[in-house]
PDB file of N, CA and C in Angstrom:
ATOM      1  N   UNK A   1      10.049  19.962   8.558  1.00  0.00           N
ATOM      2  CA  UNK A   1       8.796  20.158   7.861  1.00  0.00           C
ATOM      3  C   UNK A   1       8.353  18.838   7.232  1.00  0.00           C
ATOM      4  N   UNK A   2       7.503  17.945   7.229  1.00  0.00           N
ATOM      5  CA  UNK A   2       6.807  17.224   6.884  1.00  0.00           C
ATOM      6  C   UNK A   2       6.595  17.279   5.321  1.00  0.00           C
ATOM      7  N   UNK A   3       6.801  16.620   5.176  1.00  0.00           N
ATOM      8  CA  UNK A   3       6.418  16.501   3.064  1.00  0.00           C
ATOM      9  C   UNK A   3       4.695  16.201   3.351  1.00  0.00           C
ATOM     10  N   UNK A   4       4.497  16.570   2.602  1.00  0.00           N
ATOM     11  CA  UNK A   4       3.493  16.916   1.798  1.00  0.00           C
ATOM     12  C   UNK A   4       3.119  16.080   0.008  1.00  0.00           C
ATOM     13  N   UNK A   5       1.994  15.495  -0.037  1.00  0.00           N
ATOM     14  CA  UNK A   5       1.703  14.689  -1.342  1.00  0.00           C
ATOM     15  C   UNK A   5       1.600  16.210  -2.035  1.00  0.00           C
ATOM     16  N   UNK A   6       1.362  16.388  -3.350  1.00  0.00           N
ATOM     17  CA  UNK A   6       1.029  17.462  -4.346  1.00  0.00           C
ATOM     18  C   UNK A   6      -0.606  17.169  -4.110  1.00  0.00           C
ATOM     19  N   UNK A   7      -1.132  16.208  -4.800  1.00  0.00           N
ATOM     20  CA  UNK A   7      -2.836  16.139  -4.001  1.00  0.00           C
ATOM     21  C   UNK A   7      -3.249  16.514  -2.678  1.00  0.00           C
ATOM     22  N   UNK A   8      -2.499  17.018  -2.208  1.00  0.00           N
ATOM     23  CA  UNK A   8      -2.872  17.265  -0.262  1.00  0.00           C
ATOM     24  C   UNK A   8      -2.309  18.877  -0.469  1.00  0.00           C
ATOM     25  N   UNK A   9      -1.838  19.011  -1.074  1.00  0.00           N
ATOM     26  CA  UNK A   9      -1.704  20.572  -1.187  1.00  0.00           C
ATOM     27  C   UNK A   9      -3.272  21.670  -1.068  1.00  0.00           C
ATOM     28  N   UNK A  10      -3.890  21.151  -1.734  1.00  0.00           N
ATOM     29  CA  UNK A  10      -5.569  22.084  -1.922  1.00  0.00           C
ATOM     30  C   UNK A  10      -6.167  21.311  -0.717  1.00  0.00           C
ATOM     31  N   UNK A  11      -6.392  20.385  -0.043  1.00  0.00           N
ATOM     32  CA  UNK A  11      -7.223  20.187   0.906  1.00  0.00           C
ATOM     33  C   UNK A  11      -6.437  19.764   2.172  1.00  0.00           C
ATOM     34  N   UNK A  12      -7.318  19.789   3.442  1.00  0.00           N
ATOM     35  CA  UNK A  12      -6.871  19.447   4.384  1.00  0.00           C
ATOM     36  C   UNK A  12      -7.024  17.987   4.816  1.00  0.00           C
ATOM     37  N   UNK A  13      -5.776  17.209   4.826  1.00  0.00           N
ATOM     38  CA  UNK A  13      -5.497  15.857   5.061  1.00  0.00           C
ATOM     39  C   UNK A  13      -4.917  15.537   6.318  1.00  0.00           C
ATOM     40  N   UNK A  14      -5.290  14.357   7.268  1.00  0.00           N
ATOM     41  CA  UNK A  14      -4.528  13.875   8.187  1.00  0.00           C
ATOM     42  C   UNK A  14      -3.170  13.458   7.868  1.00  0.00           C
ATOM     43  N   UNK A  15      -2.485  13.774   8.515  1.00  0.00           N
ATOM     44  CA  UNK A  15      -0.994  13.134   8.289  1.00  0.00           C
ATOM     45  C   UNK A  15      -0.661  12.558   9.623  1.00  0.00           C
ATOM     46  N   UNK A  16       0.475  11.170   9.608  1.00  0.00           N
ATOM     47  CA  UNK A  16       0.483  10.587  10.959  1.00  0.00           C
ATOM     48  C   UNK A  16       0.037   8.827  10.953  1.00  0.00           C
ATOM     49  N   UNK A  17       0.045   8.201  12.087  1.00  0.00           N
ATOM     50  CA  UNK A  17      -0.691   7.178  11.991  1.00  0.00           C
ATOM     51  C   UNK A  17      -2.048   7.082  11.717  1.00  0.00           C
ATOM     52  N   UNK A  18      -2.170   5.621  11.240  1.00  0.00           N
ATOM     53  CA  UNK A  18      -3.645   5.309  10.648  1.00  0.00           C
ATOM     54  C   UNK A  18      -4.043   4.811  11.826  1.00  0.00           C
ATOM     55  N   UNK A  19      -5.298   5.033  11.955  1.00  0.00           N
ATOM     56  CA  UNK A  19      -6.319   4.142  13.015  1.00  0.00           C
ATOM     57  C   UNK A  19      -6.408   2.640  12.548  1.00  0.00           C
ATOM     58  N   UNK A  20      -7.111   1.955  12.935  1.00  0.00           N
ATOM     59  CA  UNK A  20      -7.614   0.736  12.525  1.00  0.00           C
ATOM     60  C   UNK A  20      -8.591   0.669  12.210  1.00  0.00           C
ATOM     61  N   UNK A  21      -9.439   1.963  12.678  1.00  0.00           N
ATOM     62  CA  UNK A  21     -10.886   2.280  11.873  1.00  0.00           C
ATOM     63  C   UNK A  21     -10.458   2.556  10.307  1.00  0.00           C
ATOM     64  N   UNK A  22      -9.875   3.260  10.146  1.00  0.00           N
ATOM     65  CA  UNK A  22      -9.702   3.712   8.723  1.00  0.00           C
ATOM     66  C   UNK A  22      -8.887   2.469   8.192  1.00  0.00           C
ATOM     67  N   UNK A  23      -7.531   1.823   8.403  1.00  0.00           N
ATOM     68  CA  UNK A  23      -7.462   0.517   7.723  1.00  0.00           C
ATOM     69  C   UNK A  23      -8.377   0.051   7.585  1.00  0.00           C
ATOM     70  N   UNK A  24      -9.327  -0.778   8.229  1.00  0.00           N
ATOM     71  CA  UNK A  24     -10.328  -1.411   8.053  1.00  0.00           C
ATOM     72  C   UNK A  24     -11.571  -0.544   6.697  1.00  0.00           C
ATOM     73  N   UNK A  25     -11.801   0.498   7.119  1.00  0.00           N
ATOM     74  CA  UNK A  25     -11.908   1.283   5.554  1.00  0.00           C
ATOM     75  C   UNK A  25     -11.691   1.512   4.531  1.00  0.00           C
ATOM     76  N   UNK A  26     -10.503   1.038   4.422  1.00  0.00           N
ATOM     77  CA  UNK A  26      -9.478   0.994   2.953  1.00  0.00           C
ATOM     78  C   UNK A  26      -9.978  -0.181   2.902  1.00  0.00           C
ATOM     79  N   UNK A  27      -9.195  -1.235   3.615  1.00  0.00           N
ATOM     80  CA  UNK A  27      -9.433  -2.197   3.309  1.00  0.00           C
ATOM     81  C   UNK A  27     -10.621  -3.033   2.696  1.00  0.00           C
ATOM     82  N   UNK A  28     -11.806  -2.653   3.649  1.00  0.00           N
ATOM     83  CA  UNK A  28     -13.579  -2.642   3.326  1.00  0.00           C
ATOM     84  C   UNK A  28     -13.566  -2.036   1.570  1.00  0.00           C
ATOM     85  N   UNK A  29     -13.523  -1.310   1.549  1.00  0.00           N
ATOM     86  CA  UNK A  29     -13.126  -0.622  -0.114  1.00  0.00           C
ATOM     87  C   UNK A  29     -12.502  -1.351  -0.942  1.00  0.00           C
ATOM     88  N   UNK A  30     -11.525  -1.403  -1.079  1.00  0.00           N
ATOM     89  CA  UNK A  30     -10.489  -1.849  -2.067  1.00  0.00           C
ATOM     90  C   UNK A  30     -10.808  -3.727  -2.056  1.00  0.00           C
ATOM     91  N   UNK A  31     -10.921  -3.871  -1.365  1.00  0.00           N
ATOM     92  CA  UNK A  31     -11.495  -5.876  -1.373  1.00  0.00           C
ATOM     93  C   UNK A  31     -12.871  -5.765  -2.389  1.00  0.00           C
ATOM     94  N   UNK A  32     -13.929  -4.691  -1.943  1.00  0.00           N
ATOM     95  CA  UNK A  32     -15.107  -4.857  -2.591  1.00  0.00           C
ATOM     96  C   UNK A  32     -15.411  -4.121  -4.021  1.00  0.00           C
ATOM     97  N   UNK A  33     -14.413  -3.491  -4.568  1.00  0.00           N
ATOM     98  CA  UNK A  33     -14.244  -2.884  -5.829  1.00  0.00           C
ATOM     99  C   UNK A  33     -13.005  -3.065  -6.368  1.00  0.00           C
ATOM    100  N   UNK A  34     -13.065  -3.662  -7.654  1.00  0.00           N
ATOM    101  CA  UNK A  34     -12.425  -4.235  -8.728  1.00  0.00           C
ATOM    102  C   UNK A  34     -11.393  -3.736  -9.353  1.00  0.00           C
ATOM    103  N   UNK A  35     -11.733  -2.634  -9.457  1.00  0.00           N
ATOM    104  CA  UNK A  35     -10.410  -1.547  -9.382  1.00  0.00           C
ATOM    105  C   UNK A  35     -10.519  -0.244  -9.121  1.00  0.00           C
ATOM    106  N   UNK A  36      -9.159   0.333  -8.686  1.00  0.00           N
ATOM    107  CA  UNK A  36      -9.545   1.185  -7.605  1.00  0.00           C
ATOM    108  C   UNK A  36      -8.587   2.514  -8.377  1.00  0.00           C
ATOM    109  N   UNK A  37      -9.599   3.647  -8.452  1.00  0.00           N
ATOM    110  CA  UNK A  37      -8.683   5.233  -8.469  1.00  0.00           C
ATOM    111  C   UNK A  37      -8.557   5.507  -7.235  1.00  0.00           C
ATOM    112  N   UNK A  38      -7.452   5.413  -6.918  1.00  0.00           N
ATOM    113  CA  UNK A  38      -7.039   6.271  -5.910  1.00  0.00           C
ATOM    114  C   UNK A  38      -7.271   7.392  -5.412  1.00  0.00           C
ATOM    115  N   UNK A  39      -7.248   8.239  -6.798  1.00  0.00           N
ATOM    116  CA  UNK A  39      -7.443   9.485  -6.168  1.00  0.00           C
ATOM    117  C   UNK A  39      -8.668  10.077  -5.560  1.00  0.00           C
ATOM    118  N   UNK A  40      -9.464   8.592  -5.936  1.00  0.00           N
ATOM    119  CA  UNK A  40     -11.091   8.968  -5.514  1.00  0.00           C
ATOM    120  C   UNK A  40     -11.023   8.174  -4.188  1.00  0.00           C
ATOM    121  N   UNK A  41     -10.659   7.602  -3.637  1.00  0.00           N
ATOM    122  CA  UNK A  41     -10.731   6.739  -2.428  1.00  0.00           C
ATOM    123  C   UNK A  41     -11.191   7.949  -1.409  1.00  0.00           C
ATOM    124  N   UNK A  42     -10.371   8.485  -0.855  1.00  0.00           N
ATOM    125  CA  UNK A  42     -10.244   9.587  -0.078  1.00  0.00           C
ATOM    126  C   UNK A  42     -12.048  10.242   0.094  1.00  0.00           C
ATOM    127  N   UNK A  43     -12.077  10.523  -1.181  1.00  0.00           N
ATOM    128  CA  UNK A  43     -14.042  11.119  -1.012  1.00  0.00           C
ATOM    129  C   UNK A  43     -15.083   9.939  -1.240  1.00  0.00           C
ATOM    130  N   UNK A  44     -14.574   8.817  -1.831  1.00  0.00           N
ATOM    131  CA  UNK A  44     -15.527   7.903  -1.742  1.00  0.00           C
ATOM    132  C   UNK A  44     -15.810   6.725  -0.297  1.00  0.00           C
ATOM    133  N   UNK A  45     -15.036   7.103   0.604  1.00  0.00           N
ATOM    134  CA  UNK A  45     -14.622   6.782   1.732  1.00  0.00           C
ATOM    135  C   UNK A  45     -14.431   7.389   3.076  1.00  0.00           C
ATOM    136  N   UNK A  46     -14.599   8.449   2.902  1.00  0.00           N
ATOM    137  CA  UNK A  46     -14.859   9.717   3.928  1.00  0.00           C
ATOM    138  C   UNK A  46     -13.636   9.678   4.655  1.00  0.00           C
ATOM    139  N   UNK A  47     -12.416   9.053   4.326  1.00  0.00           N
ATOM    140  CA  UNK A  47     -10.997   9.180   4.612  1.00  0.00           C
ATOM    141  C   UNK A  47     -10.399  10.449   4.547  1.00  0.00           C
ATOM    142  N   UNK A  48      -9.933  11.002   5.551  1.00  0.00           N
ATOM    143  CA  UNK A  48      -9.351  12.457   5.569  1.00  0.00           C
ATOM    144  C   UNK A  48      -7.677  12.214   5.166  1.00  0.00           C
ATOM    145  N   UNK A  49      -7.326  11.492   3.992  1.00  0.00           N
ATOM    146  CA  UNK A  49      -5.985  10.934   3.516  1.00  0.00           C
ATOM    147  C   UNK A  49      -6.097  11.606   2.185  1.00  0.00           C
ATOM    148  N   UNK A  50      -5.306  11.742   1.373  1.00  0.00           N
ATOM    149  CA  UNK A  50      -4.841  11.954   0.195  1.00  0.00           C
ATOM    150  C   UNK A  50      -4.722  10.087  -0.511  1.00  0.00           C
ATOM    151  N   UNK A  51      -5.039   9.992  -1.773  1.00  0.00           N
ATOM    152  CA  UNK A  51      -5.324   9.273  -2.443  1.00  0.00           C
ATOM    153  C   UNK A  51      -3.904   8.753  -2.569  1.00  0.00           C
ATOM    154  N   UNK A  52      -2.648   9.033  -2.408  1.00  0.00           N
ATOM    155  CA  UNK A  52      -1.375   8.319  -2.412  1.00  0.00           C
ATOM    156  C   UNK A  52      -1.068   7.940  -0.949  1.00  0.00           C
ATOM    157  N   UNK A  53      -1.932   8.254  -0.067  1.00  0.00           N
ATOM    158  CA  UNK A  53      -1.563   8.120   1.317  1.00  0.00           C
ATOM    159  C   UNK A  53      -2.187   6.415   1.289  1.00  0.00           C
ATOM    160  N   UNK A  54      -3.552   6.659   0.294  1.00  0.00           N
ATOM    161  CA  UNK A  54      -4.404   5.857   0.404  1.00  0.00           C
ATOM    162  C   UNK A  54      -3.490   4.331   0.118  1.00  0.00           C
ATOM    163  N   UNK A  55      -3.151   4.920  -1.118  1.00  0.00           N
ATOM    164  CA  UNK A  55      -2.234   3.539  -1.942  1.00  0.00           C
ATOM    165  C   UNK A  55      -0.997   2.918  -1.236  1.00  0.00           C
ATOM    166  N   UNK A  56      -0.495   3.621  -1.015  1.00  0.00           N
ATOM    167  CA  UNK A  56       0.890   3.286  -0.527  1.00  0.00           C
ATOM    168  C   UNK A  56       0.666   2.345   1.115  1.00  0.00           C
ATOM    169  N   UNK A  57      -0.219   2.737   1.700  1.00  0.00           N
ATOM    170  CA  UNK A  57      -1.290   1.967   3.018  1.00  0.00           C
ATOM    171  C   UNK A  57      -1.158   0.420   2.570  1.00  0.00           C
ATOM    172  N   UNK A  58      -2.060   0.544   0.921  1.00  0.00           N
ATOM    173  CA  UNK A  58      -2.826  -0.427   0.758  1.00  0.00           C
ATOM    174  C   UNK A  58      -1.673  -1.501   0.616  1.00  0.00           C
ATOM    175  N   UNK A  59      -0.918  -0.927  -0.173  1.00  0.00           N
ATOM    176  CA  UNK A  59       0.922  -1.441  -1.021  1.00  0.00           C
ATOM    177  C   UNK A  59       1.476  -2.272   0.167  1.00  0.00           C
ATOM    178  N   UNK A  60       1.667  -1.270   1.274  1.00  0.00           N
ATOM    179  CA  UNK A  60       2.962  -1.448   2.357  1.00  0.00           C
ATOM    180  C   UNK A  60       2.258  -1.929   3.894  1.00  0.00           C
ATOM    181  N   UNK A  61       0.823  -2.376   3.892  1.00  0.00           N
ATOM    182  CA  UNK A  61       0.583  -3.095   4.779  1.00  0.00           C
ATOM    183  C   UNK A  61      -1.037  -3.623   4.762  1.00  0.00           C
ATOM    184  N   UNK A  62      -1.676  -3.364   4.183  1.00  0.00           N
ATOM    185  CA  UNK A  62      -2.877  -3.947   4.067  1.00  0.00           C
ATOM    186  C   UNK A  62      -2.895  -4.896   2.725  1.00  0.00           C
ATOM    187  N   UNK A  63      -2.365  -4.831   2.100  1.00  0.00           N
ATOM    188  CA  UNK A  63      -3.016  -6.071   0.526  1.00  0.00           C
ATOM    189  C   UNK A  63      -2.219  -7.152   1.169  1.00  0.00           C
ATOM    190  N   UNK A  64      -3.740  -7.902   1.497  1.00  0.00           N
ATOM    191  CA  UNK A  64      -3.476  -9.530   1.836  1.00  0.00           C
ATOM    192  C   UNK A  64      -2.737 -10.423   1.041  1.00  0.00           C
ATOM    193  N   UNK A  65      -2.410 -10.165  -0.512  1.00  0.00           N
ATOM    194  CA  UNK A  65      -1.711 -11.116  -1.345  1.00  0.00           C
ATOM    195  C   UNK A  65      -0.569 -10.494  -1.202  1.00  0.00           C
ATOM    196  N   UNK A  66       0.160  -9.520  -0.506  1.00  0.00           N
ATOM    197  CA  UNK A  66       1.585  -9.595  -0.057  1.00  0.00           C
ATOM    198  C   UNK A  66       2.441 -10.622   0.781  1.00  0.00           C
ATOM    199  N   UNK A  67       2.904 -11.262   0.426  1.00  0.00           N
ATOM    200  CA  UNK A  67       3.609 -12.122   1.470  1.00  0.00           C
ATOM    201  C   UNK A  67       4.902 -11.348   2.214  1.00  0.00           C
ATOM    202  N   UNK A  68       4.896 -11.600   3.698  1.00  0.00           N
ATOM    203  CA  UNK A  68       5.239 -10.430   4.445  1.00  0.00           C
ATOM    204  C   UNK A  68       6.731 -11.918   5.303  1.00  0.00           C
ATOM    205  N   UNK A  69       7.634 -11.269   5.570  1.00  0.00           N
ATOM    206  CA  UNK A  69       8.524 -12.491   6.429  1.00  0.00           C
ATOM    207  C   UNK A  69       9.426 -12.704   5.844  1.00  0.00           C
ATOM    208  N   UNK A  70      10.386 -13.828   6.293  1.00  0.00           N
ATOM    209  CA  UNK A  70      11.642 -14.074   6.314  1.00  0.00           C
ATOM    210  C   UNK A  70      11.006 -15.283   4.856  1.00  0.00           C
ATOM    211  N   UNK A  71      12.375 -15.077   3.466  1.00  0.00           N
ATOM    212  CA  UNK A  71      12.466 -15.802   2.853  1.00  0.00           C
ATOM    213  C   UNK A  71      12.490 -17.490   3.250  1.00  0.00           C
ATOM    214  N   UNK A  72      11.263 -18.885   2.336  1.00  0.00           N
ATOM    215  CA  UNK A  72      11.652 -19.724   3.032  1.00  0.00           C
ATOM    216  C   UNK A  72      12.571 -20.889   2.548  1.00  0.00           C
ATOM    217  N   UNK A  73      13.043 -21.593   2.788  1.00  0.00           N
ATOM    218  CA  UNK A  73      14.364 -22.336   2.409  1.00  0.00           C
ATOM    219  C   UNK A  73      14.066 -22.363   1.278  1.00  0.00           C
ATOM    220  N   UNK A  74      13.014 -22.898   0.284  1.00  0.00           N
ATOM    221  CA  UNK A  74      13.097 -23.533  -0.909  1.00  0.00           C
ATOM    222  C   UNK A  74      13.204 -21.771  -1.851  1.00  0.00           C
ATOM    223  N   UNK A  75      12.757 -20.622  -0.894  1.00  0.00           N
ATOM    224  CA  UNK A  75      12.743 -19.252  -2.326  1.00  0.00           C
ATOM    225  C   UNK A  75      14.285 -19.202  -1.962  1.00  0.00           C
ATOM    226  N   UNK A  76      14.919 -18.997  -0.742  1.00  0.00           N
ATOM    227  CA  UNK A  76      16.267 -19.071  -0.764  1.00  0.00           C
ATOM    228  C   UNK A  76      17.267 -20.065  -2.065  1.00  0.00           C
ATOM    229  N   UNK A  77      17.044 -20.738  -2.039  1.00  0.00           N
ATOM    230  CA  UNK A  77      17.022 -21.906  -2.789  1.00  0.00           C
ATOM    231  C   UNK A  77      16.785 -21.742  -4.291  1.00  0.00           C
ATOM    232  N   UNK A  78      15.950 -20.894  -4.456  1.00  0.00           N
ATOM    233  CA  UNK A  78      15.594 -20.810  -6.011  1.00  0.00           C
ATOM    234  C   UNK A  78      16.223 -19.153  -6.181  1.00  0.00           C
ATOM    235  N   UNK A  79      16.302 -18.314  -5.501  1.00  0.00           N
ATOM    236  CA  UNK A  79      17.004 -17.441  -5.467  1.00  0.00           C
ATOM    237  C   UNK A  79      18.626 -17.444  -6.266  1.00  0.00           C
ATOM    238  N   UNK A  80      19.235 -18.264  -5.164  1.00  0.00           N
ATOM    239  CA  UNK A  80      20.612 -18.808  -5.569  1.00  0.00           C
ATOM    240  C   UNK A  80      20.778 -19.386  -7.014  1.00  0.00           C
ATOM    241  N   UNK A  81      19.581 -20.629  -7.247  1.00  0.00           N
ATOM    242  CA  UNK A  81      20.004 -21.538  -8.870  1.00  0.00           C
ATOM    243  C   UNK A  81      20.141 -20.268  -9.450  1.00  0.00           C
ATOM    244  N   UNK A  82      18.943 -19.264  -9.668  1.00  0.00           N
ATOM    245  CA  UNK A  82      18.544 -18.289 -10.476  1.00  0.00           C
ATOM    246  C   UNK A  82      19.434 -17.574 -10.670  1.00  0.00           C
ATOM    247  N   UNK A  83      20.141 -16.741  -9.683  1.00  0.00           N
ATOM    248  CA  UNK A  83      21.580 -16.481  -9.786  1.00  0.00           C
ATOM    249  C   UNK A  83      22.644 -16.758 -10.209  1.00  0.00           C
ATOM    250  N   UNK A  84      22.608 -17.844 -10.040  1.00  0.00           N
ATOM    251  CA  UNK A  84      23.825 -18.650 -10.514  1.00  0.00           C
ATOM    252  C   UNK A  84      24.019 -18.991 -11.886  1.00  0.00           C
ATOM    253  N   UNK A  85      22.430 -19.083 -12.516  1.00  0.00           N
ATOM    254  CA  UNK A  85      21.972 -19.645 -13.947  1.00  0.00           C
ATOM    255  C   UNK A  85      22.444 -17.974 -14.770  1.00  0.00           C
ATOM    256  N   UNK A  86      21.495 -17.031 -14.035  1.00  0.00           N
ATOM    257  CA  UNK A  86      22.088 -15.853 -15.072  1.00  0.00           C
ATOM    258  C   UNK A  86      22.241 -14.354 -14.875  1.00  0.00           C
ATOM    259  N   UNK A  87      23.093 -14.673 -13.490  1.00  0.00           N
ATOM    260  CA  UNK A  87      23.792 -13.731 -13.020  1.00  0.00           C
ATOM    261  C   UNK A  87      22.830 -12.801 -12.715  1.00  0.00           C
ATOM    262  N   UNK A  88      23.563 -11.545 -11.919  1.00  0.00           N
ATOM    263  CA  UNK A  88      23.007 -10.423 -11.101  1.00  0.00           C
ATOM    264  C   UNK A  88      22.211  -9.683 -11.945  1.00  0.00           C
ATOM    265  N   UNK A  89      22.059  -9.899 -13.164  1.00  0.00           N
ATOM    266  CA  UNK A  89      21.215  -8.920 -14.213  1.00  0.00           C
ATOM    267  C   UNK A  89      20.114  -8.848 -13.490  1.00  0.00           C
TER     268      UNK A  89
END
């Protein structure tokens, strides 16, 4: 059985992969407004998603200021001093 958001409980939501039409929708959205309720995305966007479907999209593959890839020598690098300076805390 598929989980289910608690907001997707009262309406009917797509579940599954995203198109690239609809990324590009989020995306179109969330770049051009300043800050964003989530839970309104969904109707202000004609997205058949639940407003955590919306976020977690935006989180785990669309927000361009994520840096996505293999650590590069110098964060490796500052990783370690940092460690070393004050432990695994």
């Amino acid at each position: 059985m598929a989980h289910e958001h608690k907001c997707c409980n009262k309406q009917k939501v797509k579940l599954g992969t995203w198109s690239a039409e609809e990324d590009e929708t989020l995306f179109d959205y969330v770049i051009n407004h300043d800050q964003v309720k989530w839970s309104f995305v969904p109707e202000l966007t004609g997205l058949k998603r639940c407003g955590k479907s919306c976020r977690l999209r935006w989180i785990n593959y669309l927000n361009p200021n994520i840096k996505r890839g293999n650590f590069t020598t110098e964060e490796i690098n500052l990783i370690f001093s940092l460690q070393n300076s004050i432990g695994n805390k």
